[in-house]
C-alpha atoms as a PDB file:
ATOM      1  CA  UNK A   1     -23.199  -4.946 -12.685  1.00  0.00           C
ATOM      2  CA  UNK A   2     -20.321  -4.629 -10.469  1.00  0.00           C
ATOM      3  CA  UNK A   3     -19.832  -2.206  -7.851  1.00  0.00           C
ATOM      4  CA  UNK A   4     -16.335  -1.327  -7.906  1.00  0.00           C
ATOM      5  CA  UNK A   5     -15.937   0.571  -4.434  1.00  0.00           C
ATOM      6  CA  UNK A   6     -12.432   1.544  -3.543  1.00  0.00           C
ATOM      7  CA  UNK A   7     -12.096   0.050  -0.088  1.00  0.00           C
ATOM      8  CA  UNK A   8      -8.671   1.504   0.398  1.00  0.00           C
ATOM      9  CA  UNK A   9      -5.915   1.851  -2.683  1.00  0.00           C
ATOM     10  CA  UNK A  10      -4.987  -1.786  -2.405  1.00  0.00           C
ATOM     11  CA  UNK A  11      -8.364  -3.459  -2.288  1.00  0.00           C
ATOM     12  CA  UNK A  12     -11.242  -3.125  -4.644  1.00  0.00           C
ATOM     13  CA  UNK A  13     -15.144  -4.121  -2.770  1.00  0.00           C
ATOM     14  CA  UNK A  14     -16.425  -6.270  -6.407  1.00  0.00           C
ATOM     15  CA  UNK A  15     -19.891  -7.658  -4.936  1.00  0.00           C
ATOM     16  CA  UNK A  16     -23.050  -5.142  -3.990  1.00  0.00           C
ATOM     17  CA  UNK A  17     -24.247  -4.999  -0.863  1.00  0.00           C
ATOM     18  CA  UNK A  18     -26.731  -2.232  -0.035  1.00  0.00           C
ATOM     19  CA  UNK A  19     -26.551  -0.289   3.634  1.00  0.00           C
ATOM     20  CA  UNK A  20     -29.456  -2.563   5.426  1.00  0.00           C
ATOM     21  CA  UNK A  21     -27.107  -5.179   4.529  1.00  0.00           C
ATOM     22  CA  UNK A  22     -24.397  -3.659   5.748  1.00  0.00           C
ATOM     23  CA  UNK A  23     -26.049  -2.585   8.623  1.00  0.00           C
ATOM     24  CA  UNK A  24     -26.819  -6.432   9.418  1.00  0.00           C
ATOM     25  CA  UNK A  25     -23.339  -7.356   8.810  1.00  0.00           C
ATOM     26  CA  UNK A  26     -22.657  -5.166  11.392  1.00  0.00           C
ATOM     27  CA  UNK A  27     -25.324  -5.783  14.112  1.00  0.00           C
ATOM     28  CA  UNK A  28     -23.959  -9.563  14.064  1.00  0.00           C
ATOM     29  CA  UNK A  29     -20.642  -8.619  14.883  1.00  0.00           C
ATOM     30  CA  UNK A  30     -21.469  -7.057  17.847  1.00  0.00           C
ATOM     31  CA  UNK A  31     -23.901 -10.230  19.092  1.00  0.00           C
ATOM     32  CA  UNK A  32     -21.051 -12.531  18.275  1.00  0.00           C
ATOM     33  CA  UNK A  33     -19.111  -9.999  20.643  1.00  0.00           C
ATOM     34  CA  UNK A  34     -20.927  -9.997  23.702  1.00  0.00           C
ATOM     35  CA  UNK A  35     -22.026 -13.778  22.960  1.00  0.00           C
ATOM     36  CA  UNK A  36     -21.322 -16.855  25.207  1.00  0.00           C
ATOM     37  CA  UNK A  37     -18.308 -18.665  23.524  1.00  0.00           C
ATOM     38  CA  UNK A  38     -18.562 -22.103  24.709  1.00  0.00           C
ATOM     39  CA  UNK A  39     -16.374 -24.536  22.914  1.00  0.00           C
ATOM     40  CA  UNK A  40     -18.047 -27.113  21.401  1.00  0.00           C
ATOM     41  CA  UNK A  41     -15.842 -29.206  19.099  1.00  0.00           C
ATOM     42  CA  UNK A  42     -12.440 -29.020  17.671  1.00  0.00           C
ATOM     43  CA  UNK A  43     -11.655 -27.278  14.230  1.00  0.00           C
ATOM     44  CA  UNK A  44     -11.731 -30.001  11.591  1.00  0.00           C
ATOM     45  CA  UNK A  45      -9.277 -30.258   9.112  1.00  0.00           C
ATOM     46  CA  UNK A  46      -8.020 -32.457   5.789  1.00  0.00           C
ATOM     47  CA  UNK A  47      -4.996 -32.384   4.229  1.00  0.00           C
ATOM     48  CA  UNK A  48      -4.858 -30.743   1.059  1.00  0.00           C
ATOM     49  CA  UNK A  49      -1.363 -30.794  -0.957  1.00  0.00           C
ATOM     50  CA  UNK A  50       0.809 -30.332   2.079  1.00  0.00           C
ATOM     51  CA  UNK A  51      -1.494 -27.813   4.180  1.00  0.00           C
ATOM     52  CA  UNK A  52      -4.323 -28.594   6.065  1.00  0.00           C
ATOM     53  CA  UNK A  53      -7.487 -26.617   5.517  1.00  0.00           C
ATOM     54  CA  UNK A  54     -10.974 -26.970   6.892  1.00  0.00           C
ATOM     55  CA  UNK A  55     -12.764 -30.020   6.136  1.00  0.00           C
ATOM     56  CA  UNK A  56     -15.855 -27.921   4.990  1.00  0.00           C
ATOM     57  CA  UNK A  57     -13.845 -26.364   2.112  1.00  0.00           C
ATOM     58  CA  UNK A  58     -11.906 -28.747   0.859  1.00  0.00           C
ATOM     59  CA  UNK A  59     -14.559 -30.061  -1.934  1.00  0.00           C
ATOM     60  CA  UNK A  60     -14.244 -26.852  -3.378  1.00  0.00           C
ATOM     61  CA  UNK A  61     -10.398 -26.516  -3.202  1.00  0.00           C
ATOM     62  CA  UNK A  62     -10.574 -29.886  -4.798  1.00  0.00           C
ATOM     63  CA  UNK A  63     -12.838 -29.284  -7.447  1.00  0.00           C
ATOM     64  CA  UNK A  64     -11.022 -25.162  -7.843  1.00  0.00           C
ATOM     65  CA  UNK A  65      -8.227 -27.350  -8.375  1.00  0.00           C
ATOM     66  CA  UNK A  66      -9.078 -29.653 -11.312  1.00  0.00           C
ATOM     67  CA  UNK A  67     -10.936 -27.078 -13.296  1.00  0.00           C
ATOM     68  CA  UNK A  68      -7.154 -24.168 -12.935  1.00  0.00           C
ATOM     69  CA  UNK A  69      -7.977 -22.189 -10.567  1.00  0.00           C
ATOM     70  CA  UNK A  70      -5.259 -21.774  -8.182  1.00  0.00           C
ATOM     71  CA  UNK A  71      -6.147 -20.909  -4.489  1.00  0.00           C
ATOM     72  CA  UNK A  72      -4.081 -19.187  -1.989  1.00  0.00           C
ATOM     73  CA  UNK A  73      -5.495 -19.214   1.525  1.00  0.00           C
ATOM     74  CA  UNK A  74      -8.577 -20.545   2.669  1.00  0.00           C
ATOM     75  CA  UNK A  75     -10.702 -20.862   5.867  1.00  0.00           C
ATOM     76  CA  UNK A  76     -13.686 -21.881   7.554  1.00  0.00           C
ATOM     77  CA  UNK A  77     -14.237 -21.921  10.886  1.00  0.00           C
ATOM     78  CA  UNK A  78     -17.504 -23.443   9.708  1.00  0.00           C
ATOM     79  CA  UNK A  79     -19.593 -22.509  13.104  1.00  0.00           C
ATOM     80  CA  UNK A  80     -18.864 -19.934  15.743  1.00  0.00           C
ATOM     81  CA  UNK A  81     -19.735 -22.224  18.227  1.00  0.00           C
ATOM     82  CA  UNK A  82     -17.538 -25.003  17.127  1.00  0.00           C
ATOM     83  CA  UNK A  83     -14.760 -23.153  17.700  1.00  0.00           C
ATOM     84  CA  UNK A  84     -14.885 -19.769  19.498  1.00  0.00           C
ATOM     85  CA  UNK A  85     -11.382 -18.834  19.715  1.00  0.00           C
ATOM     86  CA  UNK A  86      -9.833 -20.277  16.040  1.00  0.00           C
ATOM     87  CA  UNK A  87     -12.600 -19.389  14.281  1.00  0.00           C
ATOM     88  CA  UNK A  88     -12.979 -17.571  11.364  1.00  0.00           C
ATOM     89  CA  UNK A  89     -16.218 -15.272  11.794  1.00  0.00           C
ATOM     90  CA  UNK A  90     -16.278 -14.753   7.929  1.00  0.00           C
ATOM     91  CA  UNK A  91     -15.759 -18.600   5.587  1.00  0.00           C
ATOM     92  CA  UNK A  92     -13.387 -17.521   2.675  1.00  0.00           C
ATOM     93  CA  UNK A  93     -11.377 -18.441  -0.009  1.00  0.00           C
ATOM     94  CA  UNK A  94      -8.615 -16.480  -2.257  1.00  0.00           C
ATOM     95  CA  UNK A  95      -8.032 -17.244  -5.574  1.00  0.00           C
ATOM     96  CA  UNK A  96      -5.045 -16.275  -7.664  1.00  0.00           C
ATOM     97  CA  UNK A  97      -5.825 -13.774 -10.255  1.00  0.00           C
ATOM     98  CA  UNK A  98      -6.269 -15.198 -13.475  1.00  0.00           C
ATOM     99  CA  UNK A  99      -9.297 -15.600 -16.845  1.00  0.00           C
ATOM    100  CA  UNK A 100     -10.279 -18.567 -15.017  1.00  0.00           C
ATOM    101  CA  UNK A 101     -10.351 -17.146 -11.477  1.00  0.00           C
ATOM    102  CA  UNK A 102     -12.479 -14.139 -13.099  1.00  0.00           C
ATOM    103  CA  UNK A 103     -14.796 -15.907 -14.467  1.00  0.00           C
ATOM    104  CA  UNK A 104     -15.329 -18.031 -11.583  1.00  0.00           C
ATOM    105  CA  UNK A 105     -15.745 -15.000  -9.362  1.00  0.00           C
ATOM    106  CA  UNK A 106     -18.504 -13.288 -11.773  1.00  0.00           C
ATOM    107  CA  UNK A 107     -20.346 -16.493 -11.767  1.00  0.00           C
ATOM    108  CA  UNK A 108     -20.140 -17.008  -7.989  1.00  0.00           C
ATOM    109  CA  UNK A 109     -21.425 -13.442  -7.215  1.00  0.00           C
ATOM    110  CA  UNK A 110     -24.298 -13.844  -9.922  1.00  0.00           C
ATOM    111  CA  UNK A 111     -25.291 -17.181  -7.877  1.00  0.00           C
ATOM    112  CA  UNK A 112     -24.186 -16.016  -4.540  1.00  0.00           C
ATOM    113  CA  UNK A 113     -25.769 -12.642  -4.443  1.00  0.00           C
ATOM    114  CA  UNK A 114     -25.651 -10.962  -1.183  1.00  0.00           C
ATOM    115  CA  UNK A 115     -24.072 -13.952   0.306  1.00  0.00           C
ATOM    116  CA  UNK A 116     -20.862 -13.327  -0.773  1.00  0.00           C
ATOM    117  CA  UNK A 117     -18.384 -10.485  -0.327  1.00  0.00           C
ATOM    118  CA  UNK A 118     -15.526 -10.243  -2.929  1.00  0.00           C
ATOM    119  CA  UNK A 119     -12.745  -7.815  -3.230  1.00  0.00           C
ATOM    120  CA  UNK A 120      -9.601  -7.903  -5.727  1.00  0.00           C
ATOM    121  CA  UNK A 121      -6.431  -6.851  -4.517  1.00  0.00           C
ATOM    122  CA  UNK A 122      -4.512  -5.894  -7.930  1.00  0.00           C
ATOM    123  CA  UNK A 123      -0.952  -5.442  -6.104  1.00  0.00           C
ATOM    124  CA  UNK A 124      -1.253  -8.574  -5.051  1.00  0.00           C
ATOM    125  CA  UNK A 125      -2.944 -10.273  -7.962  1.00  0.00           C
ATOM    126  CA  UNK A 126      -6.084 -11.989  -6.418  1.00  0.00           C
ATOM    127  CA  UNK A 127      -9.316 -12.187  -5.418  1.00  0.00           C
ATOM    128  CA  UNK A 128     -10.660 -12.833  -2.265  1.00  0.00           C
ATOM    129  CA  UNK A 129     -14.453 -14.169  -1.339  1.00  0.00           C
ATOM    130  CA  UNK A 130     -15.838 -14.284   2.211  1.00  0.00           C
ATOM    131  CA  UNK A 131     -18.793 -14.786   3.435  1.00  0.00           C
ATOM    132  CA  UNK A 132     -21.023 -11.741   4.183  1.00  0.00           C
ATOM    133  CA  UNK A 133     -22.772 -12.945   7.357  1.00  0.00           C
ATOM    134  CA  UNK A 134     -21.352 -14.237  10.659  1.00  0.00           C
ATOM    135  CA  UNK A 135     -22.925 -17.590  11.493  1.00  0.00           C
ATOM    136  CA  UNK A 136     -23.280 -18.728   7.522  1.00  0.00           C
ATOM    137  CA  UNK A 137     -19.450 -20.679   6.982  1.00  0.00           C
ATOM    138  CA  UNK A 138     -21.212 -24.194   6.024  1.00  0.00           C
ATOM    139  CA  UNK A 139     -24.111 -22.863   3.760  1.00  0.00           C
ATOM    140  CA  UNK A 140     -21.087 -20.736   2.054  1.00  0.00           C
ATOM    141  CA  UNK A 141     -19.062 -23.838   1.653  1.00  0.00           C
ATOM    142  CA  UNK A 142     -21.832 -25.449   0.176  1.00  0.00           C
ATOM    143  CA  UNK A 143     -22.510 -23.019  -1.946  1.00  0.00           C
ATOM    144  CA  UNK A 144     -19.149 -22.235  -3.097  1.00  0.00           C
ATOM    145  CA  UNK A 145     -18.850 -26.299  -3.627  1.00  0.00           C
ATOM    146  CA  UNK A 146     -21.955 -25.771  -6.295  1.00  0.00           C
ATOM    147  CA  UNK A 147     -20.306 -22.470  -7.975  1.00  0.00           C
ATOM    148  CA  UNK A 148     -17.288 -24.549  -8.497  1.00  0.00           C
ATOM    149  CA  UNK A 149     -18.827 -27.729  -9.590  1.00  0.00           C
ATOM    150  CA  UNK A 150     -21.148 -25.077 -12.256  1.00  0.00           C
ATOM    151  CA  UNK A 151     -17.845 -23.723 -13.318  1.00  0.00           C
ATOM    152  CA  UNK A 152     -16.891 -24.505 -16.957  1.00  0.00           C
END
């Protein structure tokens, strides 16, 4: 069942989370804060059509790609510590509306569960899916890779 939550007029919060959840969510934000940000490594990207996106999503993209589903934006960040200050706390991807795309979103939040955090954004006809927890950009790659690869 989704939880449609109005999270203003223009987005719609699709995935459930309950408050303890929430509550996490919210605890690691203010940890990655107050944390150390020592660069490890650079941002690693791969050219995909004529943008470059992170390396981490770009089996998905690929695989989005074949099976119709149009993507918009996309990033990674993949670890905090990789790359402090062009980092994306939150992996995500957003997907043109479409069948296909909602389809692929049902079944990603059915496998995902809690791992995911989608919200549709009817005025501007798509979907986007993050991941819920700070820290977990390469597990949600991964696991977005096996949602899309599942997707028929």
């Amino acid at each position: 069942m989704m939880n449609m939550q109005a999270k203003d007029e223009k987005e719609i919060i699709m995935s459930n989370h309950n408050k303890m959840q929430w509550h996490r969510r919210g605890e690691e934000l203010l940890l990655w804060i107050d944390r150390d940000k020592k660069r490890k490594q650079a941002k690693i990207t791969k050219l995909f059509g004529n943008i470059h996106v992170d390396l981490q999503l770009y089996p998905a993209l690929t695989i989005l790609k074949q099976k119709d589903i149009m993507t918009e934006f996309s990033c990674a960040g993949v670890s905090p510590l990789d790359e402090p200050e062009d980092h994306s706390l939150y992996a995500y991807l957003t997907l043109i509306a479409s069948e296909q795309a909602a389809r692929f979103v049902q079944l990603t939040m059915n496998r995902m569960k809690h791992r995911v955090l989608v919200s549709l954004e009817p005025e501007r006809n798509r979907y986007d899916l993050s991941s819920f927890y700070i820290g977990h950009n390469r597990s949600f790659c991964r696991l977005l890779q096996e949602c899309a690869e599942r997707f028929e």
